[in-house]
Protein backbone atom coordinates (compact mmCIF):
# COMPACT_ATOMS: atom_id res chain seq x y z
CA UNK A 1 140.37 92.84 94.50
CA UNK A 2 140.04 94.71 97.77
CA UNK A 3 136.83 94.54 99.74
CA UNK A 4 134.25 97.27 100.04
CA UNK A 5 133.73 98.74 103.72
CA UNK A 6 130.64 99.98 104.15
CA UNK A 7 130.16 102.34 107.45
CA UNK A 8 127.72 100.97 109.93
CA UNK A 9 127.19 96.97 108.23
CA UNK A 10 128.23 94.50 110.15
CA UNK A 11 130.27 91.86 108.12
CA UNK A 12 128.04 88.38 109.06
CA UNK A 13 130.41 85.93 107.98
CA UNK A 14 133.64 85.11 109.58
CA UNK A 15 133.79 88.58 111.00
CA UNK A 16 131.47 87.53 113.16
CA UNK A 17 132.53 83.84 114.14
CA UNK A 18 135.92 84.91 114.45
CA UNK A 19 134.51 87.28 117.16
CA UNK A 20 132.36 84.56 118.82
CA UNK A 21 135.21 82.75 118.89
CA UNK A 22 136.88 85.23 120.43
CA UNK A 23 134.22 85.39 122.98
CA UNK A 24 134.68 81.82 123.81
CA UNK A 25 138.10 81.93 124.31
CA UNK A 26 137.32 84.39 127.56
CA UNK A 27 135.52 81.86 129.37
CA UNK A 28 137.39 79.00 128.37
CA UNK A 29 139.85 79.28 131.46
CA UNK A 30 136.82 79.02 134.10
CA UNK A 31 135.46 75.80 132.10
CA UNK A 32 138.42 74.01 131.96
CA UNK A 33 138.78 74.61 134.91
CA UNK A 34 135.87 72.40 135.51
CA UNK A 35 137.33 69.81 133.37
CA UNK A 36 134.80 71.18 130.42
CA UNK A 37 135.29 72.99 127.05
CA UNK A 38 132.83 74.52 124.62
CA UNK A 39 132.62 74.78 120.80
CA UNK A 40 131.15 77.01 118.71
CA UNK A 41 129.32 74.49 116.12
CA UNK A 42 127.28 77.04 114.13
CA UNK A 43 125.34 80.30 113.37
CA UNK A 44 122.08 80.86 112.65
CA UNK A 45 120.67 84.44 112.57
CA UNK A 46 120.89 86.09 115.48
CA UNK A 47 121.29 82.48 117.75
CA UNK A 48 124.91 80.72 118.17
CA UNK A 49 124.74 77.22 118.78
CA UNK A 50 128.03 75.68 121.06
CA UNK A 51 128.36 72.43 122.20
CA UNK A 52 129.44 71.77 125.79
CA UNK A 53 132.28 69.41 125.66
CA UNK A 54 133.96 67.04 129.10
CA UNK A 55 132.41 67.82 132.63
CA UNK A 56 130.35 70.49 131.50
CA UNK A 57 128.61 68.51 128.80
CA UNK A 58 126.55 66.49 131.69
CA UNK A 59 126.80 68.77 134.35
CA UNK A 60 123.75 69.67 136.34
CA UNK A 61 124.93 73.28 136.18
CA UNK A 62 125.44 73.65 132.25
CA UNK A 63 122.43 75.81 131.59
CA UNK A 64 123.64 78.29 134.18
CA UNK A 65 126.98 78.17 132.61
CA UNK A 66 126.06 78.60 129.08
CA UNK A 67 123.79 81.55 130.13
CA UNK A 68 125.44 83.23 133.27
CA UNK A 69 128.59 83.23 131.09
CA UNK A 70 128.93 81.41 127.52
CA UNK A 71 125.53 83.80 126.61
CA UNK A 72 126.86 86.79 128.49
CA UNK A 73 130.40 86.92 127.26
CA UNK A 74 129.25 86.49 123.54
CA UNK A 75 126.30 88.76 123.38
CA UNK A 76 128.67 91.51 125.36
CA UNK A 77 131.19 91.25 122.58
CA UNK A 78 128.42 90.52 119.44
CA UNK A 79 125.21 92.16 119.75
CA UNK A 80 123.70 90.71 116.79
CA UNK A 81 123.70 87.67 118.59
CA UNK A 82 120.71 87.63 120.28
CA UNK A 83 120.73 84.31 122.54
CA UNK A 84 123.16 81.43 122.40
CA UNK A 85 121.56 78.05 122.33
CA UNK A 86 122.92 74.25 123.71
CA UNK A 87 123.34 71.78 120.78
């Protein structure tokens, strides 16, 4: 049986973490880069949770990393995600 599309709902489910993931894989490049990776563990409402994986899971710079661009990428490209948080 074919799914319903409704006009104007957002599908929550793996719509969405499919497009977080998506998100993720934009910035990937610069954190590896940094001998880092992130992971998107979960989603809760409108917060994602990642996990900051290598370098970048003890670096001193992390929280301006998962803001400046973990945060920015994903809320560019899903709006209904409010804030990203650190697990």
């Amino acid at each position: 049986m074919a799914r319903e599309v409704v006009p104007g709902v957002e599908d929550t489910g793996m719509a969405l973490r499919t497009r977080v993931d998506a998100a993720l894989d934009q910035v990937r490049p610069m954190i590896a880069a940094d001998g880092g990776d992130v992971w998107l563990i979960k989603i809760e409402g409108p917060i994602a949770f990642v996990q900051m994986l290598g370098a970048c899971g003890g670096c001193a710079m992390s929280t301006e990393t998962l803001k400046g661009a973990i945060e920015a990428s994903i809320v560019a490209a899903c709006p209904e995600i409010e804030r990203v948080e650190q697990i």
